[in-house]
N, C-alpha and C. Protein backbone atom coordinates (compact mmCIF):
# COMPACT_ATOMS: atom_id res chain seq x y z
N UNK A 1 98.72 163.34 64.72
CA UNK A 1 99.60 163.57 63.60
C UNK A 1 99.23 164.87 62.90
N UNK A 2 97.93 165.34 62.85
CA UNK A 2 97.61 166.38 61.90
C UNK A 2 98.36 167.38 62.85
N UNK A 3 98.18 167.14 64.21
CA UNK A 3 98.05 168.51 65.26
C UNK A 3 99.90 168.80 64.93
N UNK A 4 100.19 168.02 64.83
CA UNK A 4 101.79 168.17 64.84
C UNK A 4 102.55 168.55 63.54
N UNK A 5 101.43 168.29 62.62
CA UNK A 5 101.50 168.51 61.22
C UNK A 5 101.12 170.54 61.30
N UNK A 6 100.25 170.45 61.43
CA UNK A 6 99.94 171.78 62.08
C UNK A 6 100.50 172.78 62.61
N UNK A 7 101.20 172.32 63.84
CA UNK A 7 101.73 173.07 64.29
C UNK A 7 103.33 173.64 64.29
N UNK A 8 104.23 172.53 63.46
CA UNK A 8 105.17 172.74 62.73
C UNK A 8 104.92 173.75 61.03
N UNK A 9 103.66 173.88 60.65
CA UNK A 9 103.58 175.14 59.45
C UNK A 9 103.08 176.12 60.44
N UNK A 10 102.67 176.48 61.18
CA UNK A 10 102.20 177.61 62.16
C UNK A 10 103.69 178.22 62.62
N UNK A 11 104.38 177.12 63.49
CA UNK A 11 105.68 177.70 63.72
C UNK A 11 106.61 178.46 62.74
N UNK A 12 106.83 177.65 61.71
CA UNK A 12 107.44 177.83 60.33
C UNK A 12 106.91 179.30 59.54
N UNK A 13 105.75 179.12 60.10
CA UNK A 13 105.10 180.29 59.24
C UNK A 13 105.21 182.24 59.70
N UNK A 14 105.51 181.68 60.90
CA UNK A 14 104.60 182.91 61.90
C UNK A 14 106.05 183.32 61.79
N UNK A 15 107.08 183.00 62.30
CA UNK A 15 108.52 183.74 61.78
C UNK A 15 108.74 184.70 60.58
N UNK A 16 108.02 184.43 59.55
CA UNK A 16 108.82 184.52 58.23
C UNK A 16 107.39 185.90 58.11
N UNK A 17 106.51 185.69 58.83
CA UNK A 17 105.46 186.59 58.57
C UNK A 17 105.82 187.75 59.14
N UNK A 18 106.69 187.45 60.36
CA UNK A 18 107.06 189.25 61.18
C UNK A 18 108.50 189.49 60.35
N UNK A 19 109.44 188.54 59.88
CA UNK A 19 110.54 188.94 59.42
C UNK A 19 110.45 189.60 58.34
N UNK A 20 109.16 189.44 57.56
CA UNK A 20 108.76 189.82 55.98
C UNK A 20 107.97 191.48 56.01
N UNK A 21 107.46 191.66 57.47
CA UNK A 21 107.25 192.82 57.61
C UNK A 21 108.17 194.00 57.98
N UNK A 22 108.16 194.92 57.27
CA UNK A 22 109.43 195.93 57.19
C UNK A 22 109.27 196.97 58.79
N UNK A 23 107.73 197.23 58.54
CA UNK A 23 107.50 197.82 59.42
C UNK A 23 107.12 199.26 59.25
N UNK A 24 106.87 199.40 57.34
CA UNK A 24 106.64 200.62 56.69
C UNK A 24 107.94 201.02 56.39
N UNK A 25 109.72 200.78 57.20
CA UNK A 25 110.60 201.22 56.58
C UNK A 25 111.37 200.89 55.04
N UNK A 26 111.98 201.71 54.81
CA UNK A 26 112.50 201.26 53.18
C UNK A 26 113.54 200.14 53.45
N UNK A 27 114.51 200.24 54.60
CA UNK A 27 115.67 199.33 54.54
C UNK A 27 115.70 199.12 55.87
N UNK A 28 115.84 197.65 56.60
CA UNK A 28 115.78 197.41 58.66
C UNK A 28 116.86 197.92 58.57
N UNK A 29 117.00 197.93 59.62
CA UNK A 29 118.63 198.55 60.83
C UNK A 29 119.10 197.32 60.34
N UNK A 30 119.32 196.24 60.17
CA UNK A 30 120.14 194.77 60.05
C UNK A 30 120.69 195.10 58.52
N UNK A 31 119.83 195.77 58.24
CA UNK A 31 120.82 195.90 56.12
C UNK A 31 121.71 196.90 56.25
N UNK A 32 121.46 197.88 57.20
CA UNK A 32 122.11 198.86 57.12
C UNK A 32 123.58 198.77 58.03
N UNK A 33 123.76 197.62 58.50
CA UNK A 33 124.53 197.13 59.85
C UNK A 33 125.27 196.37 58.47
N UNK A 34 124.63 195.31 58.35
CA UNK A 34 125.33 193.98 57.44
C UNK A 34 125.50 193.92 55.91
N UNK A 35 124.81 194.45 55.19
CA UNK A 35 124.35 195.16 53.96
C UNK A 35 123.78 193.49 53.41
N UNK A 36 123.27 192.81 54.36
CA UNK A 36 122.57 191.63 53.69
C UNK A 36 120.91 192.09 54.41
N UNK A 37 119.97 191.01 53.98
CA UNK A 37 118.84 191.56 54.31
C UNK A 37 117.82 190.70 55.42
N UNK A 38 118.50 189.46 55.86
CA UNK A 38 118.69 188.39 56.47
C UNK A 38 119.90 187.98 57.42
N UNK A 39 119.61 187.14 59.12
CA UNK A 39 121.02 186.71 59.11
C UNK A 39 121.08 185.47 59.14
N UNK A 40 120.29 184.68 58.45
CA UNK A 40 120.43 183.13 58.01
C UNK A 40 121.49 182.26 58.32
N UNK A 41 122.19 183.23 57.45
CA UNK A 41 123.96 182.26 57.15
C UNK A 41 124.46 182.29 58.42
N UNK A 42 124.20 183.57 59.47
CA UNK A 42 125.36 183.86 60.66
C UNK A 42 124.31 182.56 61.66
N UNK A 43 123.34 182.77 61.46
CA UNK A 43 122.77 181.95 62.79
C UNK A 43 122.65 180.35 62.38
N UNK A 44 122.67 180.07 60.68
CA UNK A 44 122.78 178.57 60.44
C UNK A 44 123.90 178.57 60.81
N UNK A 45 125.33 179.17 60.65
CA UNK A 45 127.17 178.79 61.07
C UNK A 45 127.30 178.76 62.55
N UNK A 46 126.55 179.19 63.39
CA UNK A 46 126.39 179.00 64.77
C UNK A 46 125.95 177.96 65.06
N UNK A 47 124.37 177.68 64.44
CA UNK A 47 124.28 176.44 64.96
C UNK A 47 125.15 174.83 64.76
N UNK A 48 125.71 175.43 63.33
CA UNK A 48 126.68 173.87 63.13
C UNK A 48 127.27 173.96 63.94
N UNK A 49 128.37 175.19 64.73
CA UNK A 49 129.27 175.17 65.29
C UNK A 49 128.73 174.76 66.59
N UNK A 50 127.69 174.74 67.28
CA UNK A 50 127.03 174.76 68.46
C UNK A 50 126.99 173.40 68.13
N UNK A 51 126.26 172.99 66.94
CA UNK A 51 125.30 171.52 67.22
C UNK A 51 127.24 170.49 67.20
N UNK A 52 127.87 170.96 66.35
CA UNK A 52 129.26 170.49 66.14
C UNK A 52 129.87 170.09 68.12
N UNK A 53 129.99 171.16 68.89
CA UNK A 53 130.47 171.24 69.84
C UNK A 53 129.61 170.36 70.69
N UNK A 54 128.50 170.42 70.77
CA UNK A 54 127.16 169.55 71.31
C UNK A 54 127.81 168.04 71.31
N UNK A 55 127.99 167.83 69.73
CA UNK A 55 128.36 166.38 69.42
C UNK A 55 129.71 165.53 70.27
N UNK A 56 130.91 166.47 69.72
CA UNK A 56 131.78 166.93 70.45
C UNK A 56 132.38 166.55 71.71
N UNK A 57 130.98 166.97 72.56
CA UNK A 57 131.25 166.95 74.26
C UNK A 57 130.39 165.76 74.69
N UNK A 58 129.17 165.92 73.87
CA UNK A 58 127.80 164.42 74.70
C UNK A 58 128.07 163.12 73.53
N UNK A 59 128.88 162.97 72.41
CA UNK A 59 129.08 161.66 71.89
C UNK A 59 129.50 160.82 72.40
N UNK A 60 130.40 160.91 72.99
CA UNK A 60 131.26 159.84 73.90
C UNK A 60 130.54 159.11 74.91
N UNK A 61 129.83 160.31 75.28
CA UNK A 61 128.89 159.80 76.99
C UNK A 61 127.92 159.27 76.68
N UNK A 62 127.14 159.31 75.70
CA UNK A 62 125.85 159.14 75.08
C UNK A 62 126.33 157.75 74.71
N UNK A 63 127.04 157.97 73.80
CA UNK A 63 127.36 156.13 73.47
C UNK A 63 127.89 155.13 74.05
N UNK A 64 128.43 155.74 75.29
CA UNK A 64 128.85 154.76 76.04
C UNK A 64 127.86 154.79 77.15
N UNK A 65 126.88 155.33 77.25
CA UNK A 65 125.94 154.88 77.79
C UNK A 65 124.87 153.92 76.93
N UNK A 66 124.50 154.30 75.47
CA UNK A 66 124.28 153.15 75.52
C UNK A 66 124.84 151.86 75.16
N UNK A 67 126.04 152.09 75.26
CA UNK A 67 126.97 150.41 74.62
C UNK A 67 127.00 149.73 76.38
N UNK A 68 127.16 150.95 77.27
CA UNK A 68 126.77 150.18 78.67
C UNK A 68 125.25 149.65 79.17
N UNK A 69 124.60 149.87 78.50
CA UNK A 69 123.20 149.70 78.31
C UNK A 69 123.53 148.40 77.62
N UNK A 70 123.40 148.51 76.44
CA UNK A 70 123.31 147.06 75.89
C UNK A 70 123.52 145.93 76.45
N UNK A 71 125.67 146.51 76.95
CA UNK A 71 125.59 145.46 77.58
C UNK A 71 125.06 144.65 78.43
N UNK A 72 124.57 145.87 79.36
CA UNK A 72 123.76 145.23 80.55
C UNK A 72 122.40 144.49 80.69
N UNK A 73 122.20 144.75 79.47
CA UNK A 73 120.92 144.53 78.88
C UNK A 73 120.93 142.90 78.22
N UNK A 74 122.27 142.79 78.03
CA UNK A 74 123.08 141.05 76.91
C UNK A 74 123.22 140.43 78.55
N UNK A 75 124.15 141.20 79.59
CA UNK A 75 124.09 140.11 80.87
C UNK A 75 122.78 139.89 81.75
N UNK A 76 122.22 140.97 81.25
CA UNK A 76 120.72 140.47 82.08
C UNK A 76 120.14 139.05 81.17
N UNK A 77 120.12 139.21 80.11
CA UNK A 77 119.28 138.25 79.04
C UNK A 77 120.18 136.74 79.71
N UNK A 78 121.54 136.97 79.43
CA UNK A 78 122.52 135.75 79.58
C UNK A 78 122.04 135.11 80.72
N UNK A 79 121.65 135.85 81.81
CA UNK A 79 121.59 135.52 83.36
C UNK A 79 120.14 134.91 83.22
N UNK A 80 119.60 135.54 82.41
CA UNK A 80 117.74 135.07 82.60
C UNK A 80 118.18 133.83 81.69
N UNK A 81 118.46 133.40 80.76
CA UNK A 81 118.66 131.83 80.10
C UNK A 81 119.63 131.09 80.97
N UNK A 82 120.28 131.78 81.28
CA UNK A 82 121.10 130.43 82.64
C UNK A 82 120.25 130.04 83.44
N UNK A 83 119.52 131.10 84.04
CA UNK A 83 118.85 130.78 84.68
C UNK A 83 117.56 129.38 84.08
N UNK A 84 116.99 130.11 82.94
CA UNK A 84 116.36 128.91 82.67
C UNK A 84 116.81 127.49 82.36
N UNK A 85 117.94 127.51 81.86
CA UNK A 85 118.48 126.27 81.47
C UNK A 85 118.64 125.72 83.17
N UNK A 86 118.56 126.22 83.93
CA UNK A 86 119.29 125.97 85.29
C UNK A 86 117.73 124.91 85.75
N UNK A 87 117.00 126.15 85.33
CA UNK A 87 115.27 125.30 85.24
C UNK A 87 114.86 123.94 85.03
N UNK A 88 115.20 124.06 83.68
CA UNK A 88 115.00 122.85 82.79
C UNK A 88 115.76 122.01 83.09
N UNK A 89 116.73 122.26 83.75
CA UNK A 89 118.08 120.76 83.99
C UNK A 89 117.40 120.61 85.88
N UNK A 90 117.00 121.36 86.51
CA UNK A 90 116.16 121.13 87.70
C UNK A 90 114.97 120.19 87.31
N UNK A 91 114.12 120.77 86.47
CA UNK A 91 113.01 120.23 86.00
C UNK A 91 113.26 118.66 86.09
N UNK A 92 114.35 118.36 84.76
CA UNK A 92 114.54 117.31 83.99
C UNK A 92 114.70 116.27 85.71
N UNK A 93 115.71 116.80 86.22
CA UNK A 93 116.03 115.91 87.62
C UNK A 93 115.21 115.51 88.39
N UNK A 94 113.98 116.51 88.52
CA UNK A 94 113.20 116.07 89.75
C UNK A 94 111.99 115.50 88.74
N UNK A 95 111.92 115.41 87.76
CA UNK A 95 111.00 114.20 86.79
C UNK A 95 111.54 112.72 86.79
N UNK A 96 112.67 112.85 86.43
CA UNK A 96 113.80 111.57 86.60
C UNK A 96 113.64 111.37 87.97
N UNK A 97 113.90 111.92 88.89
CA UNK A 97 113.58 111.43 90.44
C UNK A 97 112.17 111.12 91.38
N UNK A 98 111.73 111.66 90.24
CA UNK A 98 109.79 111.15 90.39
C UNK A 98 109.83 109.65 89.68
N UNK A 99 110.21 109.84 88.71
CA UNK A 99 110.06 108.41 87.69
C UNK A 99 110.52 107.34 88.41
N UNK A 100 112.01 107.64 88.75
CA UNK A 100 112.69 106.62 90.15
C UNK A 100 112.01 106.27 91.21
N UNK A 101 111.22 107.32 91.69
CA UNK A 101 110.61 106.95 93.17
C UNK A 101 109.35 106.32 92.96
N UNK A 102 108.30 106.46 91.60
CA UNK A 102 107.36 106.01 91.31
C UNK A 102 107.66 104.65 91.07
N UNK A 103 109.23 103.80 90.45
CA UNK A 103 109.72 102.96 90.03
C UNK A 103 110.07 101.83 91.45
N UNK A 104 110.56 102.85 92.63
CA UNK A 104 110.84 102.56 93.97
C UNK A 104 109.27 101.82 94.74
N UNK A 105 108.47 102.76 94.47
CA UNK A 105 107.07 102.57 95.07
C UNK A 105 106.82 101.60 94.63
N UNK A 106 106.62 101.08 93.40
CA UNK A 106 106.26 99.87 92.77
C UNK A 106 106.77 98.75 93.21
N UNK A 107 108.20 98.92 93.19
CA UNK A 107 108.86 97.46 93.51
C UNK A 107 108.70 97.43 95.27
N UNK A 108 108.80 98.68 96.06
CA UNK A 108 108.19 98.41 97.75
C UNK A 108 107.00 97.68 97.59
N UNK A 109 105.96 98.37 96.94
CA UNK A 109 104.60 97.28 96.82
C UNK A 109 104.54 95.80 96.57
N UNK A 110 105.47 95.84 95.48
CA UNK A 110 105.55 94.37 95.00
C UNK A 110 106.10 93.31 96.47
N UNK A 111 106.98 94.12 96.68
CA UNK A 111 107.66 93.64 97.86
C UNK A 111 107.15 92.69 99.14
N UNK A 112 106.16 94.17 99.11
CA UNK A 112 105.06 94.18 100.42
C UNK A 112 104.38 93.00 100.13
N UNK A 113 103.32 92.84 99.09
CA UNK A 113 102.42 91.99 98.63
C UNK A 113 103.54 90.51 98.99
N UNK A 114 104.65 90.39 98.48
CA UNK A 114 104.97 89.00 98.63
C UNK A 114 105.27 88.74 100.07
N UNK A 115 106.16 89.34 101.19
CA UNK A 115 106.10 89.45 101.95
C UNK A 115 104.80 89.00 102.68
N UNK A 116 103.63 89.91 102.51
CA UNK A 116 102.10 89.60 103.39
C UNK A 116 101.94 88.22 102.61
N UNK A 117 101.94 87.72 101.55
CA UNK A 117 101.87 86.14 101.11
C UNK A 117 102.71 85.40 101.69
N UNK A 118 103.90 85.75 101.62
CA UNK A 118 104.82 84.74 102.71
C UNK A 118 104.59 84.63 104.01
N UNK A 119 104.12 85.89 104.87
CA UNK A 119 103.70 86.08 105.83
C UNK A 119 102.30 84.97 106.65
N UNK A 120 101.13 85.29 105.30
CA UNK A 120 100.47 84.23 105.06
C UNK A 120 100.49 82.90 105.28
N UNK A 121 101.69 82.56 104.39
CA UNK A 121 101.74 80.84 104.76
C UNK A 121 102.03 80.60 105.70
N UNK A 122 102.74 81.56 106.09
CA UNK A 122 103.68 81.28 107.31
C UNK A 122 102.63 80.57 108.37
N UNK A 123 101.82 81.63 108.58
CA UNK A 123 100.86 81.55 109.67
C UNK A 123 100.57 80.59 109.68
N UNK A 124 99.87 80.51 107.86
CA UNK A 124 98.53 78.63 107.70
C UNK A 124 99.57 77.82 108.42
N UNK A 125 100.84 77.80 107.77
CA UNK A 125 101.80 76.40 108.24
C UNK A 125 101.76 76.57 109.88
N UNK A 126 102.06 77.49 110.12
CA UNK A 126 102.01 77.56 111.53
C UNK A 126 100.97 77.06 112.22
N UNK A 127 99.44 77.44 111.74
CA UNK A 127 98.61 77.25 112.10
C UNK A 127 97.99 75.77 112.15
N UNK A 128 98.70 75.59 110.75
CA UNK A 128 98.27 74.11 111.02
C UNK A 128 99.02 73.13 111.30
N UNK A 129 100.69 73.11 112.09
CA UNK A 129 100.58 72.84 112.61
C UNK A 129 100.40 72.26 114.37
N UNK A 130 100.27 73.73 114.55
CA UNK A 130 99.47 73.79 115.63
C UNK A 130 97.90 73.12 115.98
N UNK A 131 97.38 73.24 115.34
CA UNK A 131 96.47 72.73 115.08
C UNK A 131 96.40 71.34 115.13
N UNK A 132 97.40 70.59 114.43
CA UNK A 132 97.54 69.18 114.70
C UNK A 132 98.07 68.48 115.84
N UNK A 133 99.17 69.58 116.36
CA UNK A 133 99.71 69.45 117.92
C UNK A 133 98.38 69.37 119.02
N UNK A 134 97.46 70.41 118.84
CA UNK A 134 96.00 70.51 119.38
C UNK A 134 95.47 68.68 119.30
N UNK A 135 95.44 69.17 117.89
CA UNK A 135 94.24 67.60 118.14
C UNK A 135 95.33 66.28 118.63
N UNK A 136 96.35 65.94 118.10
CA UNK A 136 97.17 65.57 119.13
C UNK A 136 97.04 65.38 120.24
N UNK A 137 97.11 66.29 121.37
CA UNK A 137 97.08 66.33 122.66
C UNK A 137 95.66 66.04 123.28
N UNK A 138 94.88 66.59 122.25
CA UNK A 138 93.43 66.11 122.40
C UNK A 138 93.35 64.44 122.52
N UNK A 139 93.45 64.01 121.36
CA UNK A 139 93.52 62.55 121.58
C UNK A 139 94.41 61.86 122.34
N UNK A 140 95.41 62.77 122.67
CA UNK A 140 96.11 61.46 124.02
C UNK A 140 95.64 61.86 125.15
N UNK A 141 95.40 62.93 125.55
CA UNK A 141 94.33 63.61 126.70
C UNK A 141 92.91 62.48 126.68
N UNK A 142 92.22 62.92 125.44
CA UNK A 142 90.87 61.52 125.37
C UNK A 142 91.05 60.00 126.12
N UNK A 143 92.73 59.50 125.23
CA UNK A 143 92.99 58.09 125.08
C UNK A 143 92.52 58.18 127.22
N UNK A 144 93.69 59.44 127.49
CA UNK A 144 94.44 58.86 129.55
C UNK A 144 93.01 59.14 130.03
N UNK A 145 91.79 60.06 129.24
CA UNK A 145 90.93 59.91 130.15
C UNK A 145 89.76 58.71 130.34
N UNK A 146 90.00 57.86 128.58
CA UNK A 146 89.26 57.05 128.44
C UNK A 146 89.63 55.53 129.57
N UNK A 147 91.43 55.84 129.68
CA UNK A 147 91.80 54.59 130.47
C UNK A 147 91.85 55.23 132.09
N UNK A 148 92.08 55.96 132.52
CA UNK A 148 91.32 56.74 133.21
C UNK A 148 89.65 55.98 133.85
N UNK A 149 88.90 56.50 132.87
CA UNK A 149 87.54 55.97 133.65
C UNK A 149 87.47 54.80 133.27
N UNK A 150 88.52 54.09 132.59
CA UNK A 150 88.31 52.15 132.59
C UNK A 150 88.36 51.98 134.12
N UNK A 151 90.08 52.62 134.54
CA UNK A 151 90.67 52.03 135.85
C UNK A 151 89.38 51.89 136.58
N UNK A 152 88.90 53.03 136.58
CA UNK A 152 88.28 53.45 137.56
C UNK A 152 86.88 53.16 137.59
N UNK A 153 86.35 52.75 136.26
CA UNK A 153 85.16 51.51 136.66
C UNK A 153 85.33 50.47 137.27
N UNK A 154 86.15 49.90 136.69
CA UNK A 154 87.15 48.42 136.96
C UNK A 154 87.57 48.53 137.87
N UNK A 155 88.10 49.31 139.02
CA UNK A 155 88.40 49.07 140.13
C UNK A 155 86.83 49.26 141.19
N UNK A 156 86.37 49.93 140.51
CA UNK A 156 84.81 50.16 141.06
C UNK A 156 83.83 48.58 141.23
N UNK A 157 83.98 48.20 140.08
CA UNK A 157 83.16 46.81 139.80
C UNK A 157 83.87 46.19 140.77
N UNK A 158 85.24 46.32 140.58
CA UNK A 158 85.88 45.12 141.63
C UNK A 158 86.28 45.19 142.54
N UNK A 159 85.74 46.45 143.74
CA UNK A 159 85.54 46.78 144.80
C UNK A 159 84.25 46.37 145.09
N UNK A 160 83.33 46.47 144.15
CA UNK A 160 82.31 46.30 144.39
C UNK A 160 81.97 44.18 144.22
N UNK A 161 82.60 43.79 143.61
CA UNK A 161 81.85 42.59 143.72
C UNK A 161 83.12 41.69 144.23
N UNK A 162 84.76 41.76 144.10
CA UNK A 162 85.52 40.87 144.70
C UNK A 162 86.19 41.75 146.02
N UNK A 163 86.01 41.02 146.94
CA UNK A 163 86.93 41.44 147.94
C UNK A 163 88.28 40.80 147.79
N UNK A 164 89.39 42.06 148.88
CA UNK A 164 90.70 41.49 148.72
C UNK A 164 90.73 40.24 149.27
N UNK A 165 89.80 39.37 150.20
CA UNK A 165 90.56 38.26 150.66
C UNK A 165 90.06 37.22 149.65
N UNK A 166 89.25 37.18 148.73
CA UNK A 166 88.88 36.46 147.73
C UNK A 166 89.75 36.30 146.40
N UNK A 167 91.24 37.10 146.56
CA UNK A 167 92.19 36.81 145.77
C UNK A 167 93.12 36.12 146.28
N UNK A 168 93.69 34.88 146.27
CA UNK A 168 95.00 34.81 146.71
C UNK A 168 95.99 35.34 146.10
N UNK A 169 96.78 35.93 146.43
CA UNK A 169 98.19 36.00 145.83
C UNK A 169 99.22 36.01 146.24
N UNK A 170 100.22 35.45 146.01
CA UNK A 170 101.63 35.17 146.48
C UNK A 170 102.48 35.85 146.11
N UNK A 171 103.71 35.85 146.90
CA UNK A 171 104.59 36.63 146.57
C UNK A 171 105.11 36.69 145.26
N UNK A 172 105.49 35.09 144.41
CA UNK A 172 105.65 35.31 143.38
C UNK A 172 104.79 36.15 142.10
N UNK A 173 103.33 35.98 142.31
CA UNK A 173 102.25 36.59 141.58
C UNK A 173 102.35 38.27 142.12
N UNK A 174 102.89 38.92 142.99
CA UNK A 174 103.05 40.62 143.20
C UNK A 174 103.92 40.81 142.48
N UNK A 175 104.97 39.95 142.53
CA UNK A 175 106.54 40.50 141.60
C UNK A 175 106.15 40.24 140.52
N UNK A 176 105.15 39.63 140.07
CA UNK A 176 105.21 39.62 138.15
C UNK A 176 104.29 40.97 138.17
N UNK A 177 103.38 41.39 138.55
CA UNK A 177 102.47 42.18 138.64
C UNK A 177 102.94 43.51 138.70
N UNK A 178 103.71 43.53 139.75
CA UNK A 178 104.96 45.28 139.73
C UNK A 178 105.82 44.96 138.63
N UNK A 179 106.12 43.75 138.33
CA UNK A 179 107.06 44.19 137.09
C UNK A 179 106.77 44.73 135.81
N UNK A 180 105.07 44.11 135.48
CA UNK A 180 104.91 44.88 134.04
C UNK A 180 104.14 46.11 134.46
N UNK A 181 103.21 46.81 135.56
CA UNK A 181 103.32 48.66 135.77
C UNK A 181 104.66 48.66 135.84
N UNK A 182 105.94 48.31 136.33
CA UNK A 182 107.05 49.43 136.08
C UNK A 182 107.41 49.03 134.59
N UNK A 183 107.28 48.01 133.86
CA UNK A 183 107.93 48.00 132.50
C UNK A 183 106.90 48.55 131.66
């Protein structure tokens, strides 16, 4: 700031210091031309007319560059908040669609869990009764093997101690005899 402070009285100054010197003459060639002693007035009426014509020709362009600026500057902004709102309404959806699927997951779990419990019984029931079909078959398997090795002592003993001709039997006594093995 000083330097600029500075160098605007240096500029200002150094003009007025050669214009103020005559040069040892009594009157410049410019008084004797204009009969003024300065040309202030001619070169300030130029520049209005200059800075006038300046205005003139670059106002129009100048301002409509920047009113095209602005604008472009209002549709960029417009486009960057659409855009965000575009964000935030994305955002909002895929939170809501997290919340849903976290809501989804839960009730699949729940699902699952009853399912593997139903699954569960299923089996026990199954299992047991299978299990009873087992012992079931077990005990009538036991019962045919227990009558099984009766026959088959009992025909043993009584191979062994009665012979066939030591039974009589008659025809009537075979037919009662086949009748209750077939009944």
């Amino acid at each position: 700031m000083k330097k600029t402070t500075l160098l605007l009285i240096v500029s200002a100054v150094i003009p007025v210091a050669l214009l103020a010197s005559g040069h040892g003459e009594g009157a410049s060639q410019y008084f004797k031309i204009t009969g003024r002693e300065t040309d202030f007035i001619p070169r300030l009426f130029n520049f209005l007319v200059f800075a006038g014509l300046l205005y003139y020709l670059i106002a129009d362009p100048v301002r409509n560059f920047f009113k095209g600026r602005r604008n472009e500057i209002a549709s960029r902004l417009e486009e960057i908040e659409r855009r965000l709102q575009e964000a935030k309404e994305a955002r909002k959806a895929a939170e809501q669609a997290l919340a849903e699927s976290e809501k989804k997951a839960e009730e699949i779990l729940r699902d699952a869990r009853k399912e593997v419990e139903l699954l569960i019984e299923r089996y026990r029931e199954a299992g047991a009764r299978e299990l009873e079909a087992l012992e079931r078959q077990f005990q009538e398997r036991l019962e045919l093997e227990e009558r099984k090795m009766q026959r088959e002592t009992i025909v043993a003993l009584l191979d062994e101690n009665i012979s066939a001709e030591e039974i009589p039997l008659n025809s009537h006594q075979v037919v009662e005899i086949l009748e209750r093995k077939v009944a």
